[in-house]
PDB file of N, CA and C in Angstrom:
ATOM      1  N   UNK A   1      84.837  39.535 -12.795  1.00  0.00           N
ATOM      2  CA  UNK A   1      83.648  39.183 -13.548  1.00  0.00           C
ATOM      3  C   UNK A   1      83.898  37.875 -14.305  1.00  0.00           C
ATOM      4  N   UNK A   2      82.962  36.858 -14.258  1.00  0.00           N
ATOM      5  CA  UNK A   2      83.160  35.466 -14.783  1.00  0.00           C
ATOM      6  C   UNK A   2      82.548  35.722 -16.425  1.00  0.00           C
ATOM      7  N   UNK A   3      84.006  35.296 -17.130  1.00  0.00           N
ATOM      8  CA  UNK A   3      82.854  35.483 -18.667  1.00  0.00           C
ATOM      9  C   UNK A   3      82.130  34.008 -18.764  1.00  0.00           C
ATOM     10  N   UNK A   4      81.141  34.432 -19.593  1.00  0.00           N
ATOM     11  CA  UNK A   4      80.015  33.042 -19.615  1.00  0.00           C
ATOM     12  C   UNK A   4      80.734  32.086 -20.987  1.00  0.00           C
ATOM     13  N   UNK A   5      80.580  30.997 -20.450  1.00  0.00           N
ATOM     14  CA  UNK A   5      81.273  29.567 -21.086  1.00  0.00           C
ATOM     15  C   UNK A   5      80.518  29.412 -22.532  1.00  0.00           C
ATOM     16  N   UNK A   6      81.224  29.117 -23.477  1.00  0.00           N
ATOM     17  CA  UNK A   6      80.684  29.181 -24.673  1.00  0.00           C
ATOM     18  C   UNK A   6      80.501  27.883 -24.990  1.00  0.00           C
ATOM     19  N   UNK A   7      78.871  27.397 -24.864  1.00  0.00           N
ATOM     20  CA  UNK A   7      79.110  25.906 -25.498  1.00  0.00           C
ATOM     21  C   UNK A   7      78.403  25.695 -27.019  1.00  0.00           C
ATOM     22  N   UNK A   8      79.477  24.850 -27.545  1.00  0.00           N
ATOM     23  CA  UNK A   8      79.034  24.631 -29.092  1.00  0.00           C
ATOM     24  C   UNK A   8      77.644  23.982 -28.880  1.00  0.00           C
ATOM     25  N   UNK A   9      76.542  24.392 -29.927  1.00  0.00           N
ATOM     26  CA  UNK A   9      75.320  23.286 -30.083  1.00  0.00           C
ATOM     27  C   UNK A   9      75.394  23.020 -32.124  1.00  0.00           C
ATOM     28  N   UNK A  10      74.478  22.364 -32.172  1.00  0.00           N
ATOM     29  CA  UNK A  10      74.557  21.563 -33.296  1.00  0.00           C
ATOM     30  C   UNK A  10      72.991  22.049 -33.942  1.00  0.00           C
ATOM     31  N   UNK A  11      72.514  22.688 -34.888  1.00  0.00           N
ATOM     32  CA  UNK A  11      72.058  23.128 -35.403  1.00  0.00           C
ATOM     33  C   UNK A  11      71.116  21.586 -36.030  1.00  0.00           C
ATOM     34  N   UNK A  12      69.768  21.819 -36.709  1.00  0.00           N
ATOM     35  CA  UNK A  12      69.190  20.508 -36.821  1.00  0.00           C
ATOM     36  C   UNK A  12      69.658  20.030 -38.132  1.00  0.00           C
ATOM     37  N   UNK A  13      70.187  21.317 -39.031  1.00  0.00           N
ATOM     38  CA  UNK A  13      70.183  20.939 -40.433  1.00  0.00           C
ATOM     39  C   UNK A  13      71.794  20.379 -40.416  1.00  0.00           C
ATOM     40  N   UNK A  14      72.335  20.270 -39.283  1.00  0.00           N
ATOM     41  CA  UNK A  14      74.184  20.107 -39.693  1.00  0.00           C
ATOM     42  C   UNK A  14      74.083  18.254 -38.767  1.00  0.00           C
ATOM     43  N   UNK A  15      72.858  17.595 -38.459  1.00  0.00           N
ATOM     44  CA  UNK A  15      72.943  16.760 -37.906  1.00  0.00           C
ATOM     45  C   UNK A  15      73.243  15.305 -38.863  1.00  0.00           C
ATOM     46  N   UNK A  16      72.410  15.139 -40.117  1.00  0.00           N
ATOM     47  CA  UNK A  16      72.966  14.272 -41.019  1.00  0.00           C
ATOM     48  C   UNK A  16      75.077  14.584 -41.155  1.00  0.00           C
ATOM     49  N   UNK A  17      75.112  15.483 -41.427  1.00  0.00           N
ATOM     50  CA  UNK A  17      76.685  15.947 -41.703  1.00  0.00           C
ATOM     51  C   UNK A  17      77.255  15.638 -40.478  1.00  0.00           C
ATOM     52  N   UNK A  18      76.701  15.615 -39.140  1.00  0.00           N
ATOM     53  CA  UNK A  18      77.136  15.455 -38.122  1.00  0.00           C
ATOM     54  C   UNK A  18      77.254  13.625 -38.373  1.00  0.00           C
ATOM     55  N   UNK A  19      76.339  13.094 -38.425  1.00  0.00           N
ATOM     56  CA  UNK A  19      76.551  11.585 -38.392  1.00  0.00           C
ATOM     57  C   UNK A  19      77.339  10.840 -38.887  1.00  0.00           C
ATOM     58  N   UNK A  20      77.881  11.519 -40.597  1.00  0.00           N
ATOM     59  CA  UNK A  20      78.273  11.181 -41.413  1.00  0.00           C
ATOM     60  C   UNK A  20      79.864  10.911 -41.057  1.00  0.00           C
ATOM     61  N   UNK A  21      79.864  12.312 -40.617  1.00  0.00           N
ATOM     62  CA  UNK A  21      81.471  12.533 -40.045  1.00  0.00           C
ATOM     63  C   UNK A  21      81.856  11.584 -39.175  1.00  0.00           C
ATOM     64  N   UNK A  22      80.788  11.689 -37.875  1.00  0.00           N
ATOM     65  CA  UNK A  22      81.056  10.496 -36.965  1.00  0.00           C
ATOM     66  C   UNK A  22      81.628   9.114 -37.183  1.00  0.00           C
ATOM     67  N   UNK A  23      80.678   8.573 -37.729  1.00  0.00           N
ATOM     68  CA  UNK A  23      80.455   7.113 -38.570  1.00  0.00           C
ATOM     69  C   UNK A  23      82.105   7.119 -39.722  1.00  0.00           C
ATOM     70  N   UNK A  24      82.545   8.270 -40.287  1.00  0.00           N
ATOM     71  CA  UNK A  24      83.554   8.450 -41.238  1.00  0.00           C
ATOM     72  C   UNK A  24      85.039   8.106 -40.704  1.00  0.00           C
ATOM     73  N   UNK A  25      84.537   8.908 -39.238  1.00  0.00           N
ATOM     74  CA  UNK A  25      85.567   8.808 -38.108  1.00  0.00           C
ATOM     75  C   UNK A  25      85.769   7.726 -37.684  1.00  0.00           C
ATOM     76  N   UNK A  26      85.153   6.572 -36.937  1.00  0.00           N
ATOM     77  CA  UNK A  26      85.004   5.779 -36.758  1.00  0.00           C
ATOM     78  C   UNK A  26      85.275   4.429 -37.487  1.00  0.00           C
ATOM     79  N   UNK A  27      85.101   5.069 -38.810  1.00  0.00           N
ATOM     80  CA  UNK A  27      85.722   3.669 -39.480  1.00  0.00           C
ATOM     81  C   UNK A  27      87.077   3.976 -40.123  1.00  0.00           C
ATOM     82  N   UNK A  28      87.299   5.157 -40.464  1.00  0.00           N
ATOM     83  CA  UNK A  28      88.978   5.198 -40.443  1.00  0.00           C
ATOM     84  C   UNK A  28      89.917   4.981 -39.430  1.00  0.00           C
ATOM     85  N   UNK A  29      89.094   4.970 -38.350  1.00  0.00           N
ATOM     86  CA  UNK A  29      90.080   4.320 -36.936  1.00  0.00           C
ATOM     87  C   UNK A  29      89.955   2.587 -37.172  1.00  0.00           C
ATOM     88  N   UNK A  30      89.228   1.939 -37.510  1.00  0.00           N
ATOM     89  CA  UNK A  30      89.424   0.459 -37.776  1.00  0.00           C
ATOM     90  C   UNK A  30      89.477   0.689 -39.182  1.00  0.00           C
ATOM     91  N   UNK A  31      90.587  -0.305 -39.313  1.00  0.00           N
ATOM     92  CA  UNK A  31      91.589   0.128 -40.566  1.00  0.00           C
ATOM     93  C   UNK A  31      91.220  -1.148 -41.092  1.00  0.00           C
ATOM     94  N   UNK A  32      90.422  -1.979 -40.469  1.00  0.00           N
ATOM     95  CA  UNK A  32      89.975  -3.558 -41.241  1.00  0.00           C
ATOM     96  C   UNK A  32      88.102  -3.382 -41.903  1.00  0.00           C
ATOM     97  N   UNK A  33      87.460  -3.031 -42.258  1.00  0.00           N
ATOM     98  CA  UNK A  33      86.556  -2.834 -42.624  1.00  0.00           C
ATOM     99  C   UNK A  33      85.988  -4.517 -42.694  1.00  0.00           C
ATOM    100  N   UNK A  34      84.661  -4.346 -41.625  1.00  0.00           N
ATOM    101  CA  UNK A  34      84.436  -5.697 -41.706  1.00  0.00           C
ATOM    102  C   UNK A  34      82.819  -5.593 -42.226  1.00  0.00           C
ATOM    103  N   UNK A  35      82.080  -6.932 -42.231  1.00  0.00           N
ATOM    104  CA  UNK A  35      80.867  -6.663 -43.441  1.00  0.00           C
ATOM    105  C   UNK A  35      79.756  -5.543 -42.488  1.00  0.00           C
ATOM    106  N   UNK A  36      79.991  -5.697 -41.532  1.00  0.00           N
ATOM    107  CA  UNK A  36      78.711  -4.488 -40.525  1.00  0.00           C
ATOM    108  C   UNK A  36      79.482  -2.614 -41.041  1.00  0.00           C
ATOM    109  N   UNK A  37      80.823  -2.918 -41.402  1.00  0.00           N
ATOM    110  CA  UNK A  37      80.975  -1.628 -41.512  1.00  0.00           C
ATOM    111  C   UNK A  37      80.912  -1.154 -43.146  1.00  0.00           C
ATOM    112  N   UNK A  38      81.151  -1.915 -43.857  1.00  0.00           N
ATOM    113  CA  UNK A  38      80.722  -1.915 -45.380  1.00  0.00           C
ATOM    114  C   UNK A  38      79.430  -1.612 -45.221  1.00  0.00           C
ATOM    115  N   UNK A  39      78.185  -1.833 -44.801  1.00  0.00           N
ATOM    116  CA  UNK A  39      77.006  -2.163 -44.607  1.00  0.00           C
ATOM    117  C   UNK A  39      76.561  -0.420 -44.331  1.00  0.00           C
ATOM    118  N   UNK A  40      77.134  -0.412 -43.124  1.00  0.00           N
ATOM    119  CA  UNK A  40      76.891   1.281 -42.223  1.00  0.00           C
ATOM    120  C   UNK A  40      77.479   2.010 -42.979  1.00  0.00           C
ATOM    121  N   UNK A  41      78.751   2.013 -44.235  1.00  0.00           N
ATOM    122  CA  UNK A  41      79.239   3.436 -44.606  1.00  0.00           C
ATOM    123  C   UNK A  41      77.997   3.383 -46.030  1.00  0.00           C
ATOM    124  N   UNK A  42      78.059   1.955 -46.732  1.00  0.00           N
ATOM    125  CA  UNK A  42      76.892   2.274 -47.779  1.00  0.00           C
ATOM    126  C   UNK A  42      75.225   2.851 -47.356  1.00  0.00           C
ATOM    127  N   UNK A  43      74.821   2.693 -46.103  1.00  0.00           N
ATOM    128  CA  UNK A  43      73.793   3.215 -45.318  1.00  0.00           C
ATOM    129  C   UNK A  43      73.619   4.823 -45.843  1.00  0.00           C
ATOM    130  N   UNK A  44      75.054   5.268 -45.029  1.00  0.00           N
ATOM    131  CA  UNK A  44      75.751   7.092 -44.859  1.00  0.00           C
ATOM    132  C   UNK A  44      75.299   7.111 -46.433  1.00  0.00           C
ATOM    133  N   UNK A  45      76.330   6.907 -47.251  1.00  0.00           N
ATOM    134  CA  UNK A  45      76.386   6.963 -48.712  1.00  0.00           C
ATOM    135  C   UNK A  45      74.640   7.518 -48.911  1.00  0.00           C
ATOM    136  N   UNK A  46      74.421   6.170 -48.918  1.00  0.00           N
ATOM    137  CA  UNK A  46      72.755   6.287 -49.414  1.00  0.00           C
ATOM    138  C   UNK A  46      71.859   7.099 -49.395  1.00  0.00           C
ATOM    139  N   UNK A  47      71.645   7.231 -47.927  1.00  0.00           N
ATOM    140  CA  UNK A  47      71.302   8.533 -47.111  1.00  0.00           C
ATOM    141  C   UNK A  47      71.570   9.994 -47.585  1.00  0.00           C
ATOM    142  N   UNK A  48      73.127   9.636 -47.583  1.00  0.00           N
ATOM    143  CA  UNK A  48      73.757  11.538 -48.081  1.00  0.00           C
ATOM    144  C   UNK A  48      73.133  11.342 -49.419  1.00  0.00           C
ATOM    145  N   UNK A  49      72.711  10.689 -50.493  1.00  0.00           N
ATOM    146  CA  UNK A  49      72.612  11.318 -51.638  1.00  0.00           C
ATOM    147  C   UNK A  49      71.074  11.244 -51.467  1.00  0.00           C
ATOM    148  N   UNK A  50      70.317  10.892 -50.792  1.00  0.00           N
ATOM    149  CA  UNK A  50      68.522  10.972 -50.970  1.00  0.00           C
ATOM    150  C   UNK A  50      68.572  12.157 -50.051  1.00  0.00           C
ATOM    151  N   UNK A  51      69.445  12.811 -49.403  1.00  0.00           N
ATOM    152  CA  UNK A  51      69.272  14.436 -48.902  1.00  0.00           C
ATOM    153  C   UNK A  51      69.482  15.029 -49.824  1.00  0.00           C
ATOM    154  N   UNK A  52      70.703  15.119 -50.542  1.00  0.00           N
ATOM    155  CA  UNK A  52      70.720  16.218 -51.253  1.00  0.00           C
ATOM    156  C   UNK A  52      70.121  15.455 -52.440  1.00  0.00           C
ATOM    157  N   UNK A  53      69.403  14.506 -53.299  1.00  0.00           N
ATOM    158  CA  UNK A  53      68.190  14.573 -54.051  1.00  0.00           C
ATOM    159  C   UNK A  53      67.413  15.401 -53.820  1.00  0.00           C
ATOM    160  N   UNK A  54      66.901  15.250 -52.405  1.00  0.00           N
ATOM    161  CA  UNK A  54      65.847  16.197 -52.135  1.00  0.00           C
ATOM    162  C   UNK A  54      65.906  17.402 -51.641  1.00  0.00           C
ATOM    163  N   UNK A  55      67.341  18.134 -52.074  1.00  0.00           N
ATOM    164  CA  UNK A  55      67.639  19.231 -51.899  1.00  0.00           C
ATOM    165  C   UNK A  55      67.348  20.220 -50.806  1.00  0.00           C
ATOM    166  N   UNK A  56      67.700  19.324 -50.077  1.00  0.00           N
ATOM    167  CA  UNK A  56      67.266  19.669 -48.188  1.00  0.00           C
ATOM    168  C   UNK A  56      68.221  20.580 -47.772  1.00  0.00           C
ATOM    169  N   UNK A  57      70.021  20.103 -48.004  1.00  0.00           N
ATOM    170  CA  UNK A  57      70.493  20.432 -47.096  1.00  0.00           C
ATOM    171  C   UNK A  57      71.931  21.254 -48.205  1.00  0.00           C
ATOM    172  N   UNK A  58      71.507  22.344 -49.046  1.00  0.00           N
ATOM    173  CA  UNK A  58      72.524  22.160 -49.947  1.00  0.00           C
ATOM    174  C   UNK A  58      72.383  24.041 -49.882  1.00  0.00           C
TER     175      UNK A  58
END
């Protein structure tokens, strides 16, 4: 009997947290922070705190 394959999915409310991480990931692998990535983590920043302002995801 074949057991059935378990695939992870991503829920809609874990998708900001999903990005965040990504983008988090991504720039701790370039260890030079250049002005597009200053730019994109203050974006995240911004973002994460006008969610939980609006007490969306808490």
């Amino acid at each position: 009997m074949l057991r059935p394959t378990l695939r992870p999915t991503v829920a809609g409310w874990q998708l900001p947290y999903l990005r965040v991480a990504l983008i988090l990931r991504r720039l701790e692998a370039e260890p030079r922070l250049q002005a597009r990535g200053r730019r994109e983590l203050a974006n995240v920043l911004r973002i994460d705190a006008s969610v939980r302002r609006a007490g969306w995801f808490n």
